[in-house]
PDB file of N, CA and C in Angstrom:
ATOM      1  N   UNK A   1      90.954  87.699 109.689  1.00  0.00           N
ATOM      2  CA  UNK A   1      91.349  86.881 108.568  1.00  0.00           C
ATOM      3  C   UNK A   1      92.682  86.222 108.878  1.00  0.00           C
ATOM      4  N   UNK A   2      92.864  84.738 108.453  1.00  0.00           N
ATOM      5  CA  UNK A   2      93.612  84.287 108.888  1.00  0.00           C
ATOM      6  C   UNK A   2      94.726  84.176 107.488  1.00  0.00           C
ATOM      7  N   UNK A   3      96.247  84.172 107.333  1.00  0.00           N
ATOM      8  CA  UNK A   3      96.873  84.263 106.485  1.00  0.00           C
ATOM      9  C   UNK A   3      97.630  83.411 106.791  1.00  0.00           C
ATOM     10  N   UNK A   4      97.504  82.577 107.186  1.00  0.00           N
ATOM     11  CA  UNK A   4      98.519  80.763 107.567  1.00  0.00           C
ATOM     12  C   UNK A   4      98.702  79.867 106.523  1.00  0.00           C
ATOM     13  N   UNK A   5      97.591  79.734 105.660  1.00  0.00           N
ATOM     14  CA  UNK A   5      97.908  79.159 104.644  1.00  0.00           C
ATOM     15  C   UNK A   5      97.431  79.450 103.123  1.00  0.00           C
ATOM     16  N   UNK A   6      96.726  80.825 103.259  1.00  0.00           N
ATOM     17  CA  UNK A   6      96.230  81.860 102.144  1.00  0.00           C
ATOM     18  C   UNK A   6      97.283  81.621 101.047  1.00  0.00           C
ATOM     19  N   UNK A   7      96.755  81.977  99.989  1.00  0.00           N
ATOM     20  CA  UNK A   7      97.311  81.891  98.527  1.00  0.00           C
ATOM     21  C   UNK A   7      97.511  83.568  98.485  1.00  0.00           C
ATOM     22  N   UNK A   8      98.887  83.605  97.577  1.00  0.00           N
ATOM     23  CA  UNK A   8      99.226  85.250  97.418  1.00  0.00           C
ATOM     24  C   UNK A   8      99.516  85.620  96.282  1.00  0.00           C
ATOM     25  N   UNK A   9      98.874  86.611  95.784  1.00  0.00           N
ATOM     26  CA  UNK A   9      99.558  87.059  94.102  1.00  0.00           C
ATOM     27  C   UNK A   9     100.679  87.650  94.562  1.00  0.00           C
ATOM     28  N   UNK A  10     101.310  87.948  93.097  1.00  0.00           N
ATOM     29  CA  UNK A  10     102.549  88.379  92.690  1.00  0.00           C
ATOM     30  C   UNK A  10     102.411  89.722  91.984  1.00  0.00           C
ATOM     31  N   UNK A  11     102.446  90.875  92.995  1.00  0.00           N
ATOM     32  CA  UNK A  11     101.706  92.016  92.629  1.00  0.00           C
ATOM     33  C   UNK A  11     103.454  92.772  92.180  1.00  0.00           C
ATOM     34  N   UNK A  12     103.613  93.640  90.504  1.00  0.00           N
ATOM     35  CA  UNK A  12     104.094  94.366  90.205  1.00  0.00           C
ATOM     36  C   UNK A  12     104.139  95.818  90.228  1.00  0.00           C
ATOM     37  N   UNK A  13     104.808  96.469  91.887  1.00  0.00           N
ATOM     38  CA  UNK A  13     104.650  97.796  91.452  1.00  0.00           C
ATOM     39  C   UNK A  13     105.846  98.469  91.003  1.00  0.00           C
ATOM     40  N   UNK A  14     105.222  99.240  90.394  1.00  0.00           N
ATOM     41  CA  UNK A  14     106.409 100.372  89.190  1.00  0.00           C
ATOM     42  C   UNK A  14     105.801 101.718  89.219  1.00  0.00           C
ATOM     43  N   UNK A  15     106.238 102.731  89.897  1.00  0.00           N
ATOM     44  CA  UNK A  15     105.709 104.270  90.135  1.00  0.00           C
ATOM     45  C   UNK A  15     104.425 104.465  90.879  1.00  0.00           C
ATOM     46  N   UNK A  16     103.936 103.067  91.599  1.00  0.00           N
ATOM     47  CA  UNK A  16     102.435 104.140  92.373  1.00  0.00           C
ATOM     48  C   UNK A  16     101.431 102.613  91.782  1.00  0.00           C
ATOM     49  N   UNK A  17     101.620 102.366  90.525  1.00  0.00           N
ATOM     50  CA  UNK A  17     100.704 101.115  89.836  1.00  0.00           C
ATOM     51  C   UNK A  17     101.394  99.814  90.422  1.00  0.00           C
ATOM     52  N   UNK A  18     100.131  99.470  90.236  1.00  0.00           N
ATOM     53  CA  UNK A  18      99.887  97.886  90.696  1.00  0.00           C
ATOM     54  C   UNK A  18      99.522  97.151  89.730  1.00  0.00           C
ATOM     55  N   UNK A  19     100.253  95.902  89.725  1.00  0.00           N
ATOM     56  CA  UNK A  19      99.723  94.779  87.979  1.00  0.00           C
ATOM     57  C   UNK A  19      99.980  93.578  88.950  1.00  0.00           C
ATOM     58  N   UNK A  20      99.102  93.015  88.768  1.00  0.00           N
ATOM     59  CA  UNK A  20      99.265  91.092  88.991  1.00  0.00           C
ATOM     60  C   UNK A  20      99.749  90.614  87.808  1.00  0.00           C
ATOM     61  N   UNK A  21     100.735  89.612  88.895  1.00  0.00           N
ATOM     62  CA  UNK A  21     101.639  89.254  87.573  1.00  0.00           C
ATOM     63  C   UNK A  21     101.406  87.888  87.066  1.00  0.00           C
ATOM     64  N   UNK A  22     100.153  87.339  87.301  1.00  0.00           N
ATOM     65  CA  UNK A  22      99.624  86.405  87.374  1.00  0.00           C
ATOM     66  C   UNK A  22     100.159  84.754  87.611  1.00  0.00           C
ATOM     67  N   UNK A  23     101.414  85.204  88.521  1.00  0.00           N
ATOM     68  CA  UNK A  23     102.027  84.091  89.584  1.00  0.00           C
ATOM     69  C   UNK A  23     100.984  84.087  90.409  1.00  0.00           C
ATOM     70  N   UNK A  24     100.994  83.244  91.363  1.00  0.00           N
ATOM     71  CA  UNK A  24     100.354  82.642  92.635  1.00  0.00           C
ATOM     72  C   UNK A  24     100.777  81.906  93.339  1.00  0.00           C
ATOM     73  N   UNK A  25     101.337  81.874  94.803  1.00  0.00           N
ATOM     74  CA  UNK A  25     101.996  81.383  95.838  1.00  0.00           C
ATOM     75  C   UNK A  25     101.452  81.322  97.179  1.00  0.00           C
ATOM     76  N   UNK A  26     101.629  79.929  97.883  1.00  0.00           N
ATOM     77  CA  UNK A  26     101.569  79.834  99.241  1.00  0.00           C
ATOM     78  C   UNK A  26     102.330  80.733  99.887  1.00  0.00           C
ATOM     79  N   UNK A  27     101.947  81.677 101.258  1.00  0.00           N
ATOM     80  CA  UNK A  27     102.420  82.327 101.985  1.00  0.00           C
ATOM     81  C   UNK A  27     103.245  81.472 102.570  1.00  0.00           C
ATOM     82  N   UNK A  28     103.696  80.182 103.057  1.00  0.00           N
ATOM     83  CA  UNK A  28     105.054  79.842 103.290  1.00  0.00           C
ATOM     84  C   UNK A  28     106.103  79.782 102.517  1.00  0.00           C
ATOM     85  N   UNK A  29     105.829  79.976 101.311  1.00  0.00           N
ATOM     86  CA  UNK A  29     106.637  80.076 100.497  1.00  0.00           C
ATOM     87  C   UNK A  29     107.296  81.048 100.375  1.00  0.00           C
ATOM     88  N   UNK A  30     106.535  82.399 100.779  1.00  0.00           N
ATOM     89  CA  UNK A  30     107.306  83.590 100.761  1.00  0.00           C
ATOM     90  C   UNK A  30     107.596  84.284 101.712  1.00  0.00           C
ATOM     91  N   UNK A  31     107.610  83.313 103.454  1.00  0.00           N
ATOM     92  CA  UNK A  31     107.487  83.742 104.311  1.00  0.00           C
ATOM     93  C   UNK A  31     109.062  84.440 104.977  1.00  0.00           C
ATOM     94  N   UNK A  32     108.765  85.683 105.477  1.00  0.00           N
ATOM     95  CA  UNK A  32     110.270  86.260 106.404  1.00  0.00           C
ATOM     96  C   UNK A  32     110.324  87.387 104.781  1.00  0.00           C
ATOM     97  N   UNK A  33     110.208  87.118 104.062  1.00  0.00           N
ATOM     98  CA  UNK A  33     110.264  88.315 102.686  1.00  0.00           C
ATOM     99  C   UNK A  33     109.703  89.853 103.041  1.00  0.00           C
ATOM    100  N   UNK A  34     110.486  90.641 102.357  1.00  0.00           N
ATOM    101  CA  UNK A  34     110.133  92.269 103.136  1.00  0.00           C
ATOM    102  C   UNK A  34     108.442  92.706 102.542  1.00  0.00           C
ATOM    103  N   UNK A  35     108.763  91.491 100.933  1.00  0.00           N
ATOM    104  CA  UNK A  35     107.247  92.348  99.942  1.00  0.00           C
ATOM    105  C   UNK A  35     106.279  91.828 100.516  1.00  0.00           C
ATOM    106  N   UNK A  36     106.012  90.861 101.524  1.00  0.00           N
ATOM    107  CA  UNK A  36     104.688  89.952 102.072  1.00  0.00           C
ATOM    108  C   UNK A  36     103.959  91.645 102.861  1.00  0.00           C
ATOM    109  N   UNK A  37     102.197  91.238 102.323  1.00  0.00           N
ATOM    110  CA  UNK A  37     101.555  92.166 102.255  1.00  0.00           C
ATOM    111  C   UNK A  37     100.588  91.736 103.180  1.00  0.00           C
ATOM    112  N   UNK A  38     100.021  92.183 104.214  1.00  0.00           N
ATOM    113  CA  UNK A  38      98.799  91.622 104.899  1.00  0.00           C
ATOM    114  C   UNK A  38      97.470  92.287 104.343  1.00  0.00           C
ATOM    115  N   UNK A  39      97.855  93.651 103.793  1.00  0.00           N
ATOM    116  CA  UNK A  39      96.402  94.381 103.799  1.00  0.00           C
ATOM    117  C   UNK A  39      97.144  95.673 101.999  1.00  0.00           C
ATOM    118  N   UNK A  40      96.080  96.226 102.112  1.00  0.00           N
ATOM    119  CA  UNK A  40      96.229  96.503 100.737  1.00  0.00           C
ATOM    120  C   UNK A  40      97.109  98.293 100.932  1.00  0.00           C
ATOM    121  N   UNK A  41      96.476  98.425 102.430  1.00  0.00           N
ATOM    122  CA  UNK A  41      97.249  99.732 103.519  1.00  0.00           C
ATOM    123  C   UNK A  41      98.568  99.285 103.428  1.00  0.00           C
ATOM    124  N   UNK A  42      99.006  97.983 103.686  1.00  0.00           N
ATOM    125  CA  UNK A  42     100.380  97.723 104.052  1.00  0.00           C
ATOM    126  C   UNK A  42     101.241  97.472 102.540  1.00  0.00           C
ATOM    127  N   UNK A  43     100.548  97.639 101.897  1.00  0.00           N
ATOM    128  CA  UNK A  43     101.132  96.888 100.214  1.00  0.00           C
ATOM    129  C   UNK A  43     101.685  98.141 100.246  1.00  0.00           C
ATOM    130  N   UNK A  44     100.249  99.592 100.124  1.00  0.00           N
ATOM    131  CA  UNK A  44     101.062 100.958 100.290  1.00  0.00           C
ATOM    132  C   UNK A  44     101.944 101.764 100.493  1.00  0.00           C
ATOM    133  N   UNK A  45     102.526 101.018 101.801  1.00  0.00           N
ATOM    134  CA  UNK A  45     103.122 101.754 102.832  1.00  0.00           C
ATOM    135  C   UNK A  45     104.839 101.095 102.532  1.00  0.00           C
ATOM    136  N   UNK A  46     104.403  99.777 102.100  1.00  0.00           N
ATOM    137  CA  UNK A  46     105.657  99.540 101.871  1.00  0.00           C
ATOM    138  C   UNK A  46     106.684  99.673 100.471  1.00  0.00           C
ATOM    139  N   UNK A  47     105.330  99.722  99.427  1.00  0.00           N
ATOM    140  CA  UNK A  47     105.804 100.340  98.482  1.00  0.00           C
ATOM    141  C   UNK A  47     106.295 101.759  98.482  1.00  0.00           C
ATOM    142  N   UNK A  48     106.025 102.339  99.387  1.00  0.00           N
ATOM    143  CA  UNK A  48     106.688 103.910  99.166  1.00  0.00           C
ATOM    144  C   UNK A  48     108.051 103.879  99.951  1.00  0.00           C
ATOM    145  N   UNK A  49     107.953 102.951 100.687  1.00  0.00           N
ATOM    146  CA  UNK A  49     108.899 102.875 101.689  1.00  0.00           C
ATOM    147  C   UNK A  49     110.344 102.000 100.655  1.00  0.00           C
ATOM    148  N   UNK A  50     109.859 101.277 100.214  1.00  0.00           N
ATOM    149  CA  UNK A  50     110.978 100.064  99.123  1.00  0.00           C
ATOM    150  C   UNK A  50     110.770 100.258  98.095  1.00  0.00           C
ATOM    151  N   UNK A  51     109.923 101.057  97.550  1.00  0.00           N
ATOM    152  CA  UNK A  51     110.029 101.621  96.167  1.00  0.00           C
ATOM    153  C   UNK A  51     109.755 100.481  94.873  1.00  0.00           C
ATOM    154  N   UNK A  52     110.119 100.596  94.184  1.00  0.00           N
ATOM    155  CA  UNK A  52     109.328  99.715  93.056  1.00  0.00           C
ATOM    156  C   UNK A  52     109.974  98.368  93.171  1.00  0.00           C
ATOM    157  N   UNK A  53     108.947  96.994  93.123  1.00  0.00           N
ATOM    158  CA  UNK A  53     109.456  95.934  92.300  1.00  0.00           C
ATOM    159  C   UNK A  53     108.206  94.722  93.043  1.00  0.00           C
ATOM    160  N   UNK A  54     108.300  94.022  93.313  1.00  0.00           N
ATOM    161  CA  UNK A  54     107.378  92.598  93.426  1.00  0.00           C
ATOM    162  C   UNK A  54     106.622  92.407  94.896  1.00  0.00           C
ATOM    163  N   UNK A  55     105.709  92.103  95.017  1.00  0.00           N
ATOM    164  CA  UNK A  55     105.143  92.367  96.431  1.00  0.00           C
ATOM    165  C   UNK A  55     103.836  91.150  96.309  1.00  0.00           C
ATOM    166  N   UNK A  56     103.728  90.861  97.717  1.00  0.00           N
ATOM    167  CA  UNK A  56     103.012  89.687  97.657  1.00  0.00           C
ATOM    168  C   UNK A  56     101.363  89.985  98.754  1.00  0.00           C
ATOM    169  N   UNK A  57     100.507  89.609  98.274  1.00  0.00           N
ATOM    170  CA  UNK A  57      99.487  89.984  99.142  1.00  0.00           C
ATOM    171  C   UNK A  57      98.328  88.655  99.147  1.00  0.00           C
ATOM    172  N   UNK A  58      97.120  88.599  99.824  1.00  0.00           N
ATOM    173  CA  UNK A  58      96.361  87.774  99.676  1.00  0.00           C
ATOM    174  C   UNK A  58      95.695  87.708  98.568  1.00  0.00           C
ATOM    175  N   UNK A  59      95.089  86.654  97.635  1.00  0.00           N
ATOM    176  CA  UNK A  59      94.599  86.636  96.551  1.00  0.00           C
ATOM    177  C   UNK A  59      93.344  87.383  96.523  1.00  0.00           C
ATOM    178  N   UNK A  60      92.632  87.373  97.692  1.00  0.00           N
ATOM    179  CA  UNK A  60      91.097  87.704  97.556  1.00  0.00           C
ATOM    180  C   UNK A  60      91.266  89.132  98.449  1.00  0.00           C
ATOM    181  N   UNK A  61      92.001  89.523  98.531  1.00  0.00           N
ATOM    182  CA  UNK A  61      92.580  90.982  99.028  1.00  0.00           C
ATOM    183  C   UNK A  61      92.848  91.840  97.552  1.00  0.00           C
ATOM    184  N   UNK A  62      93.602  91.443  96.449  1.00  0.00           N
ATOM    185  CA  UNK A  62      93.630  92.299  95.255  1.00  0.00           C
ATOM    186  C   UNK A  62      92.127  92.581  94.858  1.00  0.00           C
ATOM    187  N   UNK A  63      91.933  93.815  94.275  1.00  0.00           N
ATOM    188  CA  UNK A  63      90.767  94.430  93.860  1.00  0.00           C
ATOM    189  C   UNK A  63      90.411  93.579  92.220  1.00  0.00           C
ATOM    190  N   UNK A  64      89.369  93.157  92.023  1.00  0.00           N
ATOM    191  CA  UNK A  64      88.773  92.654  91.221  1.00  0.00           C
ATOM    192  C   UNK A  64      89.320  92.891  89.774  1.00  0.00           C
ATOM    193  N   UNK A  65      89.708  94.556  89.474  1.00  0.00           N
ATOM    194  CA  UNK A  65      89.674  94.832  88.389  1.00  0.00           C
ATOM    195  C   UNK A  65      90.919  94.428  87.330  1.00  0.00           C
ATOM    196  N   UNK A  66      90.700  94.260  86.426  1.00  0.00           N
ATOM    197  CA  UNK A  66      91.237  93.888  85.319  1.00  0.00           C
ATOM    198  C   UNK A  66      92.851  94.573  84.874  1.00  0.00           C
ATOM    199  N   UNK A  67      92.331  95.764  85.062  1.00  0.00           N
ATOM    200  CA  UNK A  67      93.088  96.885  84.357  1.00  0.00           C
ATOM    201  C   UNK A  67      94.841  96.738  85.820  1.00  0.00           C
ATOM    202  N   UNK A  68      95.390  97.908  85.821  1.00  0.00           N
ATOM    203  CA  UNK A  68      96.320  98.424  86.468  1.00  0.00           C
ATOM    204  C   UNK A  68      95.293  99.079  87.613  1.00  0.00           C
ATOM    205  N   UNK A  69      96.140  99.294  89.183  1.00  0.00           N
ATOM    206  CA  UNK A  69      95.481  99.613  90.011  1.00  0.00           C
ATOM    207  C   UNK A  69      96.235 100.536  90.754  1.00  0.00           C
ATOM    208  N   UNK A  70      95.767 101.900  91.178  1.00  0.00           N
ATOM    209  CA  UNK A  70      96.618 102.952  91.900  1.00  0.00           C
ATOM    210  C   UNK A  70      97.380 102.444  93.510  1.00  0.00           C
ATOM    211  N   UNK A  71      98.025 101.984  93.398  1.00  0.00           N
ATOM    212  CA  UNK A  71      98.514 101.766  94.867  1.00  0.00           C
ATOM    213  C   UNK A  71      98.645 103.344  96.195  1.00  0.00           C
ATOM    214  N   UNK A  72      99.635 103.806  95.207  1.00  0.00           N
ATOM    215  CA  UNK A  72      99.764 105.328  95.463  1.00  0.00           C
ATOM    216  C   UNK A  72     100.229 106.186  94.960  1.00  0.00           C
ATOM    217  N   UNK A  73      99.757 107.520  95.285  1.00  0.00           N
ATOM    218  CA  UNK A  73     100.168 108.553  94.269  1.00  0.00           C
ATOM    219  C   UNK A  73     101.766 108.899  94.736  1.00  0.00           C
ATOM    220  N   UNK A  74     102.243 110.075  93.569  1.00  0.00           N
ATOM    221  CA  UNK A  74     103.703 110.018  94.092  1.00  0.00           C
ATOM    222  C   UNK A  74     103.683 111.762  94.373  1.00  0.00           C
ATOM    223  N   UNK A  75     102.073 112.188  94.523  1.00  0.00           N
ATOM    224  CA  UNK A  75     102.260 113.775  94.375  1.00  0.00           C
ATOM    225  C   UNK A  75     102.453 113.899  95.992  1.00  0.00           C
ATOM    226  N   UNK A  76     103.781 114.133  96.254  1.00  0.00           N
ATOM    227  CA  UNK A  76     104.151 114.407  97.886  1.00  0.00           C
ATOM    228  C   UNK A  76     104.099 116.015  98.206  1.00  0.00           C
ATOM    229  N   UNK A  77     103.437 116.428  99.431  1.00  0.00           N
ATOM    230  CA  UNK A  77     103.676 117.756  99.648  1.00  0.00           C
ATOM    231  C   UNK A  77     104.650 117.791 101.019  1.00  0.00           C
ATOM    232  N   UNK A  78     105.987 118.733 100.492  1.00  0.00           N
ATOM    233  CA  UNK A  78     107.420 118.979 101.276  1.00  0.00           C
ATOM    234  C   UNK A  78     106.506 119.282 102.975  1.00  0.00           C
ATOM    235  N   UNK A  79     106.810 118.667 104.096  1.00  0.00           N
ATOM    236  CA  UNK A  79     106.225 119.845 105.383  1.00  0.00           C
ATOM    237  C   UNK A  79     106.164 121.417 105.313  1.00  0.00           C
ATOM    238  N   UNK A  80     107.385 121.446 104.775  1.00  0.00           N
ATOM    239  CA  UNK A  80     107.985 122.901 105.484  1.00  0.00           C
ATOM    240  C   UNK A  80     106.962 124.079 104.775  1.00  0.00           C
ATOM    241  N   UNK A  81     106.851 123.748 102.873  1.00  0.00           N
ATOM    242  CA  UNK A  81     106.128 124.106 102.635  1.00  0.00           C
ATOM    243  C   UNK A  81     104.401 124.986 102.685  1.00  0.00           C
ATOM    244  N   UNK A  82     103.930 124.020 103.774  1.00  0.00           N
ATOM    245  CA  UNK A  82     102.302 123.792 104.007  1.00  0.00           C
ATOM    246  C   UNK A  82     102.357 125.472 104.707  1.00  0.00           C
ATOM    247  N   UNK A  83     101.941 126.525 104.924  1.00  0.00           N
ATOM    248  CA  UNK A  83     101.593 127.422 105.958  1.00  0.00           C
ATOM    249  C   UNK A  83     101.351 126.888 106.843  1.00  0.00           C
ATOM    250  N   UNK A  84     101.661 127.454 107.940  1.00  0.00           N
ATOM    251  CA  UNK A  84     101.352 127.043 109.468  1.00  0.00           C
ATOM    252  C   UNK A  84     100.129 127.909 109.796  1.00  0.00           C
ATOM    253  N   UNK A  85      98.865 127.273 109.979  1.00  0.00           N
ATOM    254  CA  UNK A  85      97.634 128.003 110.232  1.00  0.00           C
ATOM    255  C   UNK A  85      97.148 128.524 111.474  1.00  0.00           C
ATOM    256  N   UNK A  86      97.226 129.488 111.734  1.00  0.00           N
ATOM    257  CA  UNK A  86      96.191 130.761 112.876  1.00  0.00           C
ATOM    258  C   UNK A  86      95.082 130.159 113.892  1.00  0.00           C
ATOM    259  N   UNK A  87      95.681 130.028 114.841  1.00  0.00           N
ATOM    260  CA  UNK A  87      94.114 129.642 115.816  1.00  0.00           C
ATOM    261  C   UNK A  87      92.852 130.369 115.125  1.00  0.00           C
ATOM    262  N   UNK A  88      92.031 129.031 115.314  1.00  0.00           N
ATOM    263  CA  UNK A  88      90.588 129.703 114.869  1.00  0.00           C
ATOM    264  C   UNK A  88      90.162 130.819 115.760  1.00  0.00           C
ATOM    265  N   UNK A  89      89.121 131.117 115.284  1.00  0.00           N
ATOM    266  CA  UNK A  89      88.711 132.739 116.040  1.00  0.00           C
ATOM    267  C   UNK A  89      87.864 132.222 117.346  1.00  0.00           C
ATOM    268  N   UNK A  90      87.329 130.764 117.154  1.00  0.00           N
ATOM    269  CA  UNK A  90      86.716 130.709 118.751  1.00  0.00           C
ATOM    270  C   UNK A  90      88.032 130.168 119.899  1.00  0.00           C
ATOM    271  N   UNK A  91      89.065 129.880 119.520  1.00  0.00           N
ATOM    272  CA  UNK A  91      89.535 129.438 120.496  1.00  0.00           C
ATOM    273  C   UNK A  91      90.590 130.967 120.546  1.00  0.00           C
ATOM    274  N   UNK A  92      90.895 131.802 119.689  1.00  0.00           N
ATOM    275  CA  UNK A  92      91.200 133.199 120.039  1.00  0.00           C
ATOM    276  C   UNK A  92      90.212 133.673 120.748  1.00  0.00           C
ATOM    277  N   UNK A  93      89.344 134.153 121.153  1.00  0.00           N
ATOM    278  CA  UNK A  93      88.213 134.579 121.819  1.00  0.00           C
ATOM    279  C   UNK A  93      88.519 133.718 122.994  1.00  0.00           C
ATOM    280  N   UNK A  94      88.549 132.395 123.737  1.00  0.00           N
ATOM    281  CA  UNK A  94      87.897 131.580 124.321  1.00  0.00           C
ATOM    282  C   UNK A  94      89.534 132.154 125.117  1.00  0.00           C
ATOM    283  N   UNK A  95      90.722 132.086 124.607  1.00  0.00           N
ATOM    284  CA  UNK A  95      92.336 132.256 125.366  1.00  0.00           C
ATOM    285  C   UNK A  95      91.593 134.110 126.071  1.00  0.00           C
ATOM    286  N   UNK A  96      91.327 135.147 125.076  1.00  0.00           N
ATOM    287  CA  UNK A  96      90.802 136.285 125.243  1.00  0.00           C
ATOM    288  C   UNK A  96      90.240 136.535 126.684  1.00  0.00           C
ATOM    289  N   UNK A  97      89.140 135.501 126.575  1.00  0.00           N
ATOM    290  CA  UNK A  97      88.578 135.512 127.570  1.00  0.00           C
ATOM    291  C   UNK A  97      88.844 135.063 129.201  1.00  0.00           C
ATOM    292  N   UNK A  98      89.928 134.185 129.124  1.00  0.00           N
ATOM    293  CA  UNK A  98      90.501 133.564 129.933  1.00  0.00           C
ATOM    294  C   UNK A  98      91.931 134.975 130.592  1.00  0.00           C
ATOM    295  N   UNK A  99      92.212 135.143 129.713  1.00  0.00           N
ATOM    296  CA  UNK A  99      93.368 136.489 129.783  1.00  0.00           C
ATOM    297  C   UNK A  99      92.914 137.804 130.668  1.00  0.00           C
ATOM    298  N   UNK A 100      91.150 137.734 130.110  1.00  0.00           N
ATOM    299  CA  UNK A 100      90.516 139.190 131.056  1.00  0.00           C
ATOM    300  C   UNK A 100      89.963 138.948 132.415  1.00  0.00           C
ATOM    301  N   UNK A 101      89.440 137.504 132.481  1.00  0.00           N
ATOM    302  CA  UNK A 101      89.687 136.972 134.060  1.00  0.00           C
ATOM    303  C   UNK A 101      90.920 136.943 134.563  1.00  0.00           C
ATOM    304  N   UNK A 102      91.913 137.211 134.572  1.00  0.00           N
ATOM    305  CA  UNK A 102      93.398 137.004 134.964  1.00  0.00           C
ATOM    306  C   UNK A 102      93.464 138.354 135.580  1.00  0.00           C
TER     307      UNK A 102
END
């Protein structure tokens, strides 16, 4: 897909939601800008990254629906948190086995 001279909404995020703000702009118009969006992954990524306010994407890239749209959730899990999980039992067995040829 080519985005050279694509039309872009004026997408409002605020906590994770997404609202069109029912502006509409040529991508030269908003070109070198941090909110320019290629994909709906990158709208994501940069909203968590820059946090809330105006973001620009392709028109026929926003999802159809009417309503507000989840960009992303804000339920983060800490690393350190997670348990660190146990070799499975075939690759315990499989080291086992390698150990009694030795």
């Amino acid at each position: 897909m080519t985005l050279v001279n694509s039309l872009c909404a004026e997408i409002s995020i605020f906590e994770g939601i997404g609202e069109p703000t029912g502006l509409v702009v040529e991508r030269s118009a908003i070109r070198g800008k941090k909110g320019l969006c290629k994909s709906m992954r990158d709208l994501a990524i940069k909203s968590r990254v820059l946090g809330d306010g105006y973001y620009y994407i392709p028109v026929e890239l926003w999802p159809k629906a009417k309503g507000p749209v989840v960009v992303h959730k804000h339920d983060w899990t800490v690393i350190g948190s997670i348990p660190r999980t146990s070799r499975s039992a075939k690759k315990r067995a499989k080291i086992a086995a390698v150990r009694d040829r030795a």
